[in-house]
C-alpha atoms as a PDB file:
ATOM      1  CA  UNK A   1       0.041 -30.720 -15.367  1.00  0.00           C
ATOM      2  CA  UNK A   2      -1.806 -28.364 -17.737  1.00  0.00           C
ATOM      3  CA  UNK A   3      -1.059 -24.654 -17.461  1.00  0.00           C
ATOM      4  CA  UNK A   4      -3.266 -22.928 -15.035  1.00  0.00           C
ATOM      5  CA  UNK A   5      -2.420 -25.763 -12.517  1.00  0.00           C
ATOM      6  CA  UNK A   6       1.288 -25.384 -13.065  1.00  0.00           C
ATOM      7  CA  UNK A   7       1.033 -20.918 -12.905  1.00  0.00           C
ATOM      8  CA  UNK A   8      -1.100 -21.268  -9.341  1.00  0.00           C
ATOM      9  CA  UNK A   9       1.653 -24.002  -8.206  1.00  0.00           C
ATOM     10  CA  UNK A  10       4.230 -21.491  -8.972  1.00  0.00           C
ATOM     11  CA  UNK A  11       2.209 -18.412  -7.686  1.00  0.00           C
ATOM     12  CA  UNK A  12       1.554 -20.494  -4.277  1.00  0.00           C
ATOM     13  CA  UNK A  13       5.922 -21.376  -4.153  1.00  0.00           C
ATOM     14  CA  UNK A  14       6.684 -17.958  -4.346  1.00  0.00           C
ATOM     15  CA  UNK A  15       3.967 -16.984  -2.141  1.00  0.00           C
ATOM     16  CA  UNK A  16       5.425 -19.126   0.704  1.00  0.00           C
ATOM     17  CA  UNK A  17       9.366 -18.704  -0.066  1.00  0.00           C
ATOM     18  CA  UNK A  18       8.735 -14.839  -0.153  1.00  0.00           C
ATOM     19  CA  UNK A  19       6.154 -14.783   3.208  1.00  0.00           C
ATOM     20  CA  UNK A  20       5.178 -11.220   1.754  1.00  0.00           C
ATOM     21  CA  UNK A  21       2.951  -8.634   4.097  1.00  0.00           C
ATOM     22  CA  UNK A  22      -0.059  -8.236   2.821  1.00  0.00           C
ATOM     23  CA  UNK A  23      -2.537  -5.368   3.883  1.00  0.00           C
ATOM     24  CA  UNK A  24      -6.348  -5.710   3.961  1.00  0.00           C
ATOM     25  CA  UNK A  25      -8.978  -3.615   4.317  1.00  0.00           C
ATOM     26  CA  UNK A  26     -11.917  -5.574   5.258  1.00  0.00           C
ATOM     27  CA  UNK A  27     -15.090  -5.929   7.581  1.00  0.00           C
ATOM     28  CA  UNK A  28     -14.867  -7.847  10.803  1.00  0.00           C
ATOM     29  CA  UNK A  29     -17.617 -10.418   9.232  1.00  0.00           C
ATOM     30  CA  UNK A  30     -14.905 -12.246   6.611  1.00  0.00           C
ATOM     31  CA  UNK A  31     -11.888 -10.712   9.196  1.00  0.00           C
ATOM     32  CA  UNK A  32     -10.463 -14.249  10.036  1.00  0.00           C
ATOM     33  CA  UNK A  33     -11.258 -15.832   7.194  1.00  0.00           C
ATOM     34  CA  UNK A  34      -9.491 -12.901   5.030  1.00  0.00           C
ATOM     35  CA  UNK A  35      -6.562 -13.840   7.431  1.00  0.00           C
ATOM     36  CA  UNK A  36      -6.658 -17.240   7.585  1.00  0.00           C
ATOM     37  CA  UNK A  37      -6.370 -17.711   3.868  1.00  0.00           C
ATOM     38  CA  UNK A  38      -3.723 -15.690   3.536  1.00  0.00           C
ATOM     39  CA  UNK A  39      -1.687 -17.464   6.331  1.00  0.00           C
ATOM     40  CA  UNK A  40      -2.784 -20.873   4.550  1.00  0.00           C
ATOM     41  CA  UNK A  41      -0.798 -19.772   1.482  1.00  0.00           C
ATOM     42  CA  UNK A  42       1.840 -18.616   3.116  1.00  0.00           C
ATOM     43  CA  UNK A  43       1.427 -14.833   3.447  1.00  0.00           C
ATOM     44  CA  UNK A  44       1.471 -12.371   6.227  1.00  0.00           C
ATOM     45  CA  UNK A  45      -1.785 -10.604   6.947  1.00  0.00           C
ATOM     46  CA  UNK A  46      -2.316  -7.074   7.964  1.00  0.00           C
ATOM     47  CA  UNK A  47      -5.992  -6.835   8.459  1.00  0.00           C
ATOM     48  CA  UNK A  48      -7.632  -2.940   8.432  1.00  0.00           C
ATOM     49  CA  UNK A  49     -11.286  -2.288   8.874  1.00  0.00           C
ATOM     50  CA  UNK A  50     -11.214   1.518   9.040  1.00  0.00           C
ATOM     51  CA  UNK A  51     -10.196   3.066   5.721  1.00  0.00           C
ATOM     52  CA  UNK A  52      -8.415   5.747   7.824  1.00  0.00           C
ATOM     53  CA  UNK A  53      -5.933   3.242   8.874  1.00  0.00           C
ATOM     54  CA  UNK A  54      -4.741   2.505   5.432  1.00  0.00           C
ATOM     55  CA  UNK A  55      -1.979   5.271   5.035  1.00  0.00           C
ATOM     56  CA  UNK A  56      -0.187   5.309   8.245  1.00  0.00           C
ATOM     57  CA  UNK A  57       0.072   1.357   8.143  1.00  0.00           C
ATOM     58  CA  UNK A  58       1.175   1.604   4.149  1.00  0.00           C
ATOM     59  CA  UNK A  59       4.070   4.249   5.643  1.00  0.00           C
ATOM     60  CA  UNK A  60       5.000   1.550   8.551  1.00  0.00           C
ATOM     61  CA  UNK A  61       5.152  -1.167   5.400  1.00  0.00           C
ATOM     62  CA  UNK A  62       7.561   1.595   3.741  1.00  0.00           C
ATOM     63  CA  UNK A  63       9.458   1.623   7.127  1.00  0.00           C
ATOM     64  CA  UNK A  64      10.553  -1.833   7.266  1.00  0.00           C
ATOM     65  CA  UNK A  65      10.755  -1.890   2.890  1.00  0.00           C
ATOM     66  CA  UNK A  66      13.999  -3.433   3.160  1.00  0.00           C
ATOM     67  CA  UNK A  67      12.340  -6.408   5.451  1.00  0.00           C
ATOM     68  CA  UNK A  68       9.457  -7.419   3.619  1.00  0.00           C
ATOM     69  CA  UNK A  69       8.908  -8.233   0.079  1.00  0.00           C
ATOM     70  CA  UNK A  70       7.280  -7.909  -3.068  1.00  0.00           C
ATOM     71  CA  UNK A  71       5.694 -11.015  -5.034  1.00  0.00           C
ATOM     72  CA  UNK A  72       4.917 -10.103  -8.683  1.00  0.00           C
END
């Protein structure tokens, strides 16, 4: 397996061992597919489509810290 393949294999295991929360702020046009993607590769989608929502749902993620996670 050359490299890139093997770094996205490994991205995409910790991706779905870690099921991290992941927050988007998006239009309702690419909404789903935003969503669906996510959920393909194992994460969990928080979709926005006002920018106004962005900091109370970022203070709700800072809530529950200690239940979700962090990929790096």
């Amino acid at each position: 397996m050359n490299p890139l393949n093997q770094t996205a294999a490994e991205i995409l295991r910790r991706l779905r061992e870690q099921k991290p929360l992941i927050l988007n702020l998006t239009n309702n046009v690419v909404q789903s597919i935003t969503a669906n993607m996510l959920l393909a590769v194992g994460g969990v989608p928080v979709m926005l489509t006002h920018s106004g929502n962005t900091r109370p749902t970022a203070q709700l993620r800072q809530r529950y810290a200690g239940k979700c996670r962090h990929v790096e």
